[in-house]
Structures are given as C-alpha cells and as structure tokens.
PDB file of N, CA and C in Angstrom:
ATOM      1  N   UNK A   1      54.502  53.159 -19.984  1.00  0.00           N
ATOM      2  CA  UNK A   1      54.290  52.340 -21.156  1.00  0.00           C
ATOM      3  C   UNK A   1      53.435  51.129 -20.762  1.00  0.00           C
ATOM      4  N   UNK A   2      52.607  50.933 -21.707  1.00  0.00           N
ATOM      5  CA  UNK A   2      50.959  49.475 -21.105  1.00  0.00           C
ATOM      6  C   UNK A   2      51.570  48.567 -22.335  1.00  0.00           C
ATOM      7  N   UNK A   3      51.951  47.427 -21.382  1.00  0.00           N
ATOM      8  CA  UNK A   3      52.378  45.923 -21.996  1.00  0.00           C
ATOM      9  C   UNK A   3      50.995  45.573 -22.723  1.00  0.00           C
ATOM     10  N   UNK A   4      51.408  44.694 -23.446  1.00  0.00           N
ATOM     11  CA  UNK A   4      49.838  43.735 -24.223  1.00  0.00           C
ATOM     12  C   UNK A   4      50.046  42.559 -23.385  1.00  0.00           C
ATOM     13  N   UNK A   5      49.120  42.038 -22.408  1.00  0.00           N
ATOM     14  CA  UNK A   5      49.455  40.367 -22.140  1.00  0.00           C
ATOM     15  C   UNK A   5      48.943  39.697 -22.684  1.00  0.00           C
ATOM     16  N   UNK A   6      47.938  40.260 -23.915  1.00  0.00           N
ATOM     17  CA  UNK A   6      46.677  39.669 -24.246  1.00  0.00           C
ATOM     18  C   UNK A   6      47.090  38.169 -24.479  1.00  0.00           C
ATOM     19  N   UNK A   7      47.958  37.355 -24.998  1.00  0.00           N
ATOM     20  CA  UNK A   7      49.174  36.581 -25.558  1.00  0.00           C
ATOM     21  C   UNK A   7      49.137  35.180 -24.363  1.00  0.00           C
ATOM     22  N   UNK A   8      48.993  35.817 -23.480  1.00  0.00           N
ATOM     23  CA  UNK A   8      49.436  35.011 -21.971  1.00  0.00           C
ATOM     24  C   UNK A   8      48.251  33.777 -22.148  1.00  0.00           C
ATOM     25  N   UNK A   9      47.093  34.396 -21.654  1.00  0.00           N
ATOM     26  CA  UNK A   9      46.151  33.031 -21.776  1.00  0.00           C
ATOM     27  C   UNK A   9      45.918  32.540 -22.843  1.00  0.00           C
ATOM     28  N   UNK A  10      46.029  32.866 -23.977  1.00  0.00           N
ATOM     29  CA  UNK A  10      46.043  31.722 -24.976  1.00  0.00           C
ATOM     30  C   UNK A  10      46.597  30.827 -24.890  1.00  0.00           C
ATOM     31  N   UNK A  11      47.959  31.009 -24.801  1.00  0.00           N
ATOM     32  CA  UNK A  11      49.137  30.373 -24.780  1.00  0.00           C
ATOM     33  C   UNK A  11      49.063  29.154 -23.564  1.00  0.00           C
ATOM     34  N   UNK A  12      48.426  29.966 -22.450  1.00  0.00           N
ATOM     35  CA  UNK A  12      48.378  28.627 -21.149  1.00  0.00           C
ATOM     36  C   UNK A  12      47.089  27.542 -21.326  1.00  0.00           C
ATOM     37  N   UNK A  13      46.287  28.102 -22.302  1.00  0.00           N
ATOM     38  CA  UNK A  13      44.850  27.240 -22.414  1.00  0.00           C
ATOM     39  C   UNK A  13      45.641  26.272 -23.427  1.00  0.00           C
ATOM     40  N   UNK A  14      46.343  26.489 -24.106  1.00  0.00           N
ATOM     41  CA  UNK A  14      46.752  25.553 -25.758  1.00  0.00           C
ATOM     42  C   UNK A  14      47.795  24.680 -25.045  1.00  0.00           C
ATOM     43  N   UNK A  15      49.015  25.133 -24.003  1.00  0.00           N
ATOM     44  CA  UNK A  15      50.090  24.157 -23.137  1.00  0.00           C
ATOM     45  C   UNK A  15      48.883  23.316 -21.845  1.00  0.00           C
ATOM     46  N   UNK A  16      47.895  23.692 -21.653  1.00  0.00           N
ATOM     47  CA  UNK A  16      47.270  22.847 -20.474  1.00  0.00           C
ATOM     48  C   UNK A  16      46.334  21.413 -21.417  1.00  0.00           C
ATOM     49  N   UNK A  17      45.850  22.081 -22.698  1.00  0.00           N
ATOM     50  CA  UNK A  17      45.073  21.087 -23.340  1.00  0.00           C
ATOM     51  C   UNK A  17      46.140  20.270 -23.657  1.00  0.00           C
ATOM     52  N   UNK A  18      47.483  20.719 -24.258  1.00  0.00           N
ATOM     53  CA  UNK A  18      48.708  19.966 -24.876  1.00  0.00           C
ATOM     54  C   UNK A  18      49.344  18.901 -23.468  1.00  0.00           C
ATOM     55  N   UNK A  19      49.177  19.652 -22.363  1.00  0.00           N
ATOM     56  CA  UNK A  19      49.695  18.679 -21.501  1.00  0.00           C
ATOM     57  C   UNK A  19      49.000  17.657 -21.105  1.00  0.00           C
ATOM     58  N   UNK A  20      47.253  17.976 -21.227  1.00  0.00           N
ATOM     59  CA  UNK A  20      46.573  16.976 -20.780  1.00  0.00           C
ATOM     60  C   UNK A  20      46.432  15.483 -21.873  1.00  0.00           C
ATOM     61  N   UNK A  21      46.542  15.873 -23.167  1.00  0.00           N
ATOM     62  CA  UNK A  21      46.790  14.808 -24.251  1.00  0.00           C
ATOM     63  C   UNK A  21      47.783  14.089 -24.148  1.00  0.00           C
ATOM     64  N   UNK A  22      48.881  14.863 -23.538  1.00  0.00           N
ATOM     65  CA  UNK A  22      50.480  13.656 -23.701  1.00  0.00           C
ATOM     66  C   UNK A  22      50.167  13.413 -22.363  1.00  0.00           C
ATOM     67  N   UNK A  23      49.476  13.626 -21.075  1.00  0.00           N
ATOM     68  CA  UNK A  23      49.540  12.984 -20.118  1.00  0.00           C
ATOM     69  C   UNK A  23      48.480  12.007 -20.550  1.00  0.00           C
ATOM     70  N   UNK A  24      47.219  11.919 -20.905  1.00  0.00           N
ATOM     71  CA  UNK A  24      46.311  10.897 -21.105  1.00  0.00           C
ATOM     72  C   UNK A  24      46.615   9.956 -22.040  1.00  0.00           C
ATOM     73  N   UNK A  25      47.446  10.011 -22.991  1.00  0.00           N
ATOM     74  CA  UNK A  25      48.137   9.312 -23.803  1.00  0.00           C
ATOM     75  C   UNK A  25      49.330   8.439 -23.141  1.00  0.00           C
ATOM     76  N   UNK A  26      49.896   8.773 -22.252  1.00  0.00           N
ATOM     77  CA  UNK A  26      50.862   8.278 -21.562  1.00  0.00           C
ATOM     78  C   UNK A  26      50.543   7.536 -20.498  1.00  0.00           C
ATOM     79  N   UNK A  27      49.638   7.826 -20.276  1.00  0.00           N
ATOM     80  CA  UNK A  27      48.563   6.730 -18.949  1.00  0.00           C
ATOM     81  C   UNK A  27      48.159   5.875 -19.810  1.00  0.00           C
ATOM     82  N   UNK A  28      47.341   5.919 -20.741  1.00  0.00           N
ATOM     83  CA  UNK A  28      46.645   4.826 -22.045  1.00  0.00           C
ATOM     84  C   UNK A  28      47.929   4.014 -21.962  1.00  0.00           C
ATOM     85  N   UNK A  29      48.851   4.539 -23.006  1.00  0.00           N
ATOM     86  CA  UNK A  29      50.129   3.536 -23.095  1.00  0.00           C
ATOM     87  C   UNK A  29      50.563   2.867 -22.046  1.00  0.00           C
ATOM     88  N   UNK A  30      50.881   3.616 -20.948  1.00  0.00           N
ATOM     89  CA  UNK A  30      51.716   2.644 -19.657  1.00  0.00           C
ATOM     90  C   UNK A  30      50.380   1.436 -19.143  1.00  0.00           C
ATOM     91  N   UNK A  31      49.047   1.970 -19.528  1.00  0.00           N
ATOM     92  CA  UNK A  31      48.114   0.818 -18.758  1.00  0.00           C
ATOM     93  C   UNK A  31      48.135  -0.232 -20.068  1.00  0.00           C
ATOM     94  N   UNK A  32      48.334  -0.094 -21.141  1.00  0.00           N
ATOM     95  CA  UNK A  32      48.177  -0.816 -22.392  1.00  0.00           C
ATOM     96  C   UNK A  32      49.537  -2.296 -22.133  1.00  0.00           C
ATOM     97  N   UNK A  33      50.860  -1.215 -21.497  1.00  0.00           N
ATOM     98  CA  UNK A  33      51.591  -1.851 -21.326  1.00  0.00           C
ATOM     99  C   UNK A  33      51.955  -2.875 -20.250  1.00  0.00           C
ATOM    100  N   UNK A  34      51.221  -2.981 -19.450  1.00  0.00           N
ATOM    101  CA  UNK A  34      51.021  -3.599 -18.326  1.00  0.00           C
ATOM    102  C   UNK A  34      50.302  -4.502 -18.315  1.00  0.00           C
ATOM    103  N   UNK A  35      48.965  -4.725 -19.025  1.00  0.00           N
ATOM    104  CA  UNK A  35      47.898  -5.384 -19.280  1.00  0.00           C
ATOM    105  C   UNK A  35      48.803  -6.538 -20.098  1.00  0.00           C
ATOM    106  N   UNK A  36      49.866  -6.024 -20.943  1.00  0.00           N
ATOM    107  CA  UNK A  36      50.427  -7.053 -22.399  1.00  0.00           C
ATOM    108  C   UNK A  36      51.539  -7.734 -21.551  1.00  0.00           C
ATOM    109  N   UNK A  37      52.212  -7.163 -20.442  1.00  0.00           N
ATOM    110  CA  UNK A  37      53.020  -7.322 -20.013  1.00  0.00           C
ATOM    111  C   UNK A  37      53.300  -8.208 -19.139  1.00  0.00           C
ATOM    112  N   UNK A  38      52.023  -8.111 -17.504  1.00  0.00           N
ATOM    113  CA  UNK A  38      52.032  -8.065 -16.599  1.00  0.00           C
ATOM    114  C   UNK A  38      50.597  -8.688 -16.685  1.00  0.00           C
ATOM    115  N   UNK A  39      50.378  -8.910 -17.221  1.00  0.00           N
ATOM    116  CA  UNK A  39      48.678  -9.694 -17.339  1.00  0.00           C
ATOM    117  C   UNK A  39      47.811  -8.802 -16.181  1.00  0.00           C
ATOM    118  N   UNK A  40      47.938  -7.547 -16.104  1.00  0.00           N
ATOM    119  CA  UNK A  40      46.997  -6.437 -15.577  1.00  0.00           C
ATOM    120  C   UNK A  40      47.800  -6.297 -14.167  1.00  0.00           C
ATOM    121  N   UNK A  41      48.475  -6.996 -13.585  1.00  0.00           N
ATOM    122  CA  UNK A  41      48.837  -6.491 -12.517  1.00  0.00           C
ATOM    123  C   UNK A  41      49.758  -5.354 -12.071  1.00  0.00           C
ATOM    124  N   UNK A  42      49.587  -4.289 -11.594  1.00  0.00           N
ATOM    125  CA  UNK A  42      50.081  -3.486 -11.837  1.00  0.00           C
ATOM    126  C   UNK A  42      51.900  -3.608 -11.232  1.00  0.00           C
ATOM    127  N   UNK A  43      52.363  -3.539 -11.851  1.00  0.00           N
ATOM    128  CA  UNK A  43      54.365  -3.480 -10.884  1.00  0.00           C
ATOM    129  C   UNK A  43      54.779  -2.387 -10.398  1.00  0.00           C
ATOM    130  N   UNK A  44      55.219  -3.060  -9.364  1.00  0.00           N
ATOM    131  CA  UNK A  44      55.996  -1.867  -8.488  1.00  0.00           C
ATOM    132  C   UNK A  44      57.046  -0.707  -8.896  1.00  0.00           C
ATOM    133  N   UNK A  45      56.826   0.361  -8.983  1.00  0.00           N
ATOM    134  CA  UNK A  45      57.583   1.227  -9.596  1.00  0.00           C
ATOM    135  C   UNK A  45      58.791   1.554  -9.035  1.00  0.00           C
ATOM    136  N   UNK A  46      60.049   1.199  -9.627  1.00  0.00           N
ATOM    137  CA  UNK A  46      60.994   1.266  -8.671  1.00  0.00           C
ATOM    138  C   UNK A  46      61.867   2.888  -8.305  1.00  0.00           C
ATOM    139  N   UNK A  47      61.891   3.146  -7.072  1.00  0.00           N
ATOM    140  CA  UNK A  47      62.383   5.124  -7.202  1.00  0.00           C
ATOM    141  C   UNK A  47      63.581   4.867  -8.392  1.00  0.00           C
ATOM    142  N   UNK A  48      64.802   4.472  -8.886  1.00  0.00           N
ATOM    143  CA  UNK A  48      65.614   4.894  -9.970  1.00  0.00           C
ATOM    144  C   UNK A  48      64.243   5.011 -11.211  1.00  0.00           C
ATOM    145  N   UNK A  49      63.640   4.345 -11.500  1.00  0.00           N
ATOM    146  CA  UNK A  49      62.560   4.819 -12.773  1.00  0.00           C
ATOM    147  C   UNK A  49      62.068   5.816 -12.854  1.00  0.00           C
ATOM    148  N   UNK A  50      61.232   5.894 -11.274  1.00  0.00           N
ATOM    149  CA  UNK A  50      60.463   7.634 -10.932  1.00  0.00           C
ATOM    150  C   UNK A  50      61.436   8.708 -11.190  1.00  0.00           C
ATOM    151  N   UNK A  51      62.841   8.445 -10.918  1.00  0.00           N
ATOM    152  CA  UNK A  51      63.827   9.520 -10.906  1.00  0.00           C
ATOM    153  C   UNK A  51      64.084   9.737 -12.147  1.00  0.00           C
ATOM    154  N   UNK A  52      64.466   8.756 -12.959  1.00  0.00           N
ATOM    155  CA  UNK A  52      64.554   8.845 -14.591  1.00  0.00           C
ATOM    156  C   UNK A  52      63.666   9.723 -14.991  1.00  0.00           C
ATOM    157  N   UNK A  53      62.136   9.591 -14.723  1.00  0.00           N
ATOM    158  CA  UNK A  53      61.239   9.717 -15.549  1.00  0.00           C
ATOM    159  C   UNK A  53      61.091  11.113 -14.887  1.00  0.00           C
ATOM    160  N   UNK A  54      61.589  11.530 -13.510  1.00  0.00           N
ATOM    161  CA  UNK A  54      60.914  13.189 -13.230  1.00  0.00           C
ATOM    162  C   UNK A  54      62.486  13.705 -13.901  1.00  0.00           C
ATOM    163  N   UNK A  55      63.812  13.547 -13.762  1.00  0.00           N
ATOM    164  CA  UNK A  55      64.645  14.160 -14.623  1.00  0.00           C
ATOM    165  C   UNK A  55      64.359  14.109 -16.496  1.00  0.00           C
ATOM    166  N   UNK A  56      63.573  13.176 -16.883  1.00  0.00           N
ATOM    167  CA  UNK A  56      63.355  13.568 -18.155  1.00  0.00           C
ATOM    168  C   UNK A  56      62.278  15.172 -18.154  1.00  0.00           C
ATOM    169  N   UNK A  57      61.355  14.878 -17.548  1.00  0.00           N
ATOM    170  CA  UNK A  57      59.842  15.807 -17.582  1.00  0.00           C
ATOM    171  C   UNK A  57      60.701  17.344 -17.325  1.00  0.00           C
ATOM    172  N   UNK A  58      61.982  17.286 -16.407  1.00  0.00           N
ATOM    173  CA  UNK A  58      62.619  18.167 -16.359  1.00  0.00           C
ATOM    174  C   UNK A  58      63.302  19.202 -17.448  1.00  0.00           C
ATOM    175  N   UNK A  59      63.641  18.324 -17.947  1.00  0.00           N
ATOM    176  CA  UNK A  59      64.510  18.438 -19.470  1.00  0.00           C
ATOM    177  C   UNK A  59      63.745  18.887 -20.630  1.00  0.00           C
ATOM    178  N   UNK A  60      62.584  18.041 -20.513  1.00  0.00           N
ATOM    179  CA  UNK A  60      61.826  18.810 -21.433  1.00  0.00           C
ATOM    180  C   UNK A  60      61.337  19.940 -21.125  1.00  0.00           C
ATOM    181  N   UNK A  61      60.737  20.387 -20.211  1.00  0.00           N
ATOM    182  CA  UNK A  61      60.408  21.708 -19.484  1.00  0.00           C
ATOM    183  C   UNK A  61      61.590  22.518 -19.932  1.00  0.00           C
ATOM    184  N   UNK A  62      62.793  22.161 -19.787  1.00  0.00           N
ATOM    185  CA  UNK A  62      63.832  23.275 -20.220  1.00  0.00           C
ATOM    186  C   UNK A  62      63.961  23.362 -21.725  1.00  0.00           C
ATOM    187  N   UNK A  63      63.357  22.628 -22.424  1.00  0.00           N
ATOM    188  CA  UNK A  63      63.535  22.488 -23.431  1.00  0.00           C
ATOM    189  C   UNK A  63      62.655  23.492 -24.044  1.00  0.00           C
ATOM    190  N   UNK A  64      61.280  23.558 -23.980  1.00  0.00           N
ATOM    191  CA  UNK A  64      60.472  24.686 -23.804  1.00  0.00           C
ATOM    192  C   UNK A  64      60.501  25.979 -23.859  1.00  0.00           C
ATOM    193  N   UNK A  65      61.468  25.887 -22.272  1.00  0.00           N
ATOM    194  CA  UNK A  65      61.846  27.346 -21.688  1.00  0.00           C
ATOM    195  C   UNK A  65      62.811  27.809 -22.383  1.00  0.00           C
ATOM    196  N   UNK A  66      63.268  27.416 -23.287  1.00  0.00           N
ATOM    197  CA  UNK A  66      65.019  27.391 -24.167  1.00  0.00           C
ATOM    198  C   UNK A  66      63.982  28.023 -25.439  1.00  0.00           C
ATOM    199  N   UNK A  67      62.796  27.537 -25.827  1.00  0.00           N
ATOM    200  CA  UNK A  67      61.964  28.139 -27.036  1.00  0.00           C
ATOM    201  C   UNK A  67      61.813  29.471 -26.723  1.00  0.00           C
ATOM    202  N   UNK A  68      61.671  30.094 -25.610  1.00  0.00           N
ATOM    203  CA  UNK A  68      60.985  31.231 -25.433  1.00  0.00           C
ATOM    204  C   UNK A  68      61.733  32.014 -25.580  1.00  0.00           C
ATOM    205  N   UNK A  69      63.282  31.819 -25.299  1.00  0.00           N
ATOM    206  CA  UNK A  69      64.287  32.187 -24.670  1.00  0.00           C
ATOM    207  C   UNK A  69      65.489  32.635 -26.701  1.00  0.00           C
ATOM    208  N   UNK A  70      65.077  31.904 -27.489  1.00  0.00           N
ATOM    209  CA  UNK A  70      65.571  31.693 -28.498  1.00  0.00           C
ATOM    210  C   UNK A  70      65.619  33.452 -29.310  1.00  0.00           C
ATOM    211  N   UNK A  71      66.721  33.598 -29.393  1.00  0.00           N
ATOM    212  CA  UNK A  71      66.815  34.870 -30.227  1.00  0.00           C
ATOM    213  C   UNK A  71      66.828  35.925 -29.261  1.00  0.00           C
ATOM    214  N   UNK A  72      66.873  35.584 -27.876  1.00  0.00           N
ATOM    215  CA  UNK A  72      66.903  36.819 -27.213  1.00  0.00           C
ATOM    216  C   UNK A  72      68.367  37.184 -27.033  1.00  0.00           C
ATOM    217  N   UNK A  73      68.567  38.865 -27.250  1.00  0.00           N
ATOM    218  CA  UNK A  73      69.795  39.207 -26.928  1.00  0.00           C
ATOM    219  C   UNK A  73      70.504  38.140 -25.636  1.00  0.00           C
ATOM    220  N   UNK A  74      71.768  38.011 -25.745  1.00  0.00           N
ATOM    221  CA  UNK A  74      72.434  37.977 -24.867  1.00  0.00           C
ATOM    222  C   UNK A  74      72.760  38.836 -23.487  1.00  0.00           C
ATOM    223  N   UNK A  75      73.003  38.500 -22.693  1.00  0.00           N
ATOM    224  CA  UNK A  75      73.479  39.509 -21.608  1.00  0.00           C
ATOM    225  C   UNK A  75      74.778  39.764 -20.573  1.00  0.00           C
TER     226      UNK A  75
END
C-alpha cells in the first residue's frame, strides 16, 4: 500500500514561516522592551527566566503535538 506524503511539506513550509513571525515578533518586542525599560542597555538574563521561557516553548510544542494527535483512536 503507497502512503500520500504529499501533505508533509506544506505543512513544514507554513510552521517554519509561522515560527519565523512569532520569533521576529518576539525579538521586536523584547528589544522594544528594553530600549523603554533599560534605556537600551541590554540586562542580564537570569537562568530561572531562560528556564521559564524554554519550559513554556515546551508546552507549547506539546500543545501542537496534542493537535495532531486529536481524535485519534485510543490505544
């Protein structure tokens, strides 16, 4: 039996453009916020923040993976 993948690269061209907007958007904002903040100097990022912020990116990733996953039989 011949799978269709045809599906596959669409899908990764539309999540890479989607990731590159909320990442360039999120750089805009954090430099926007720093400039208002910090009168341009950039602050030291402290590791509990980095950790916050890679357990969120986490979460959402599962959050995602939970879309794909939706309606599939159980097992």
């Amino acid at each position: 039996m011949q799978r269709n993948d045809n599906w596959k690269m669409p899908l990764y061209a539309i999540g890479a453009v989607i990731g590159l907007i909320i990442g360039f958007l999120a750089a805009h904002m954090y430099t926007q916020a720093v400039e208002e903040n910090h009168g341009g100097n950039l602050p030291q990022v402290e590791t509990q923040d980095a950790f916050k912020l890679g357990l969120a990116a986490v979460a959402l990733i599962r959050q995602v993976t939970d879309l794909g996953a939706k309606g599939a039989p159980k097992r």
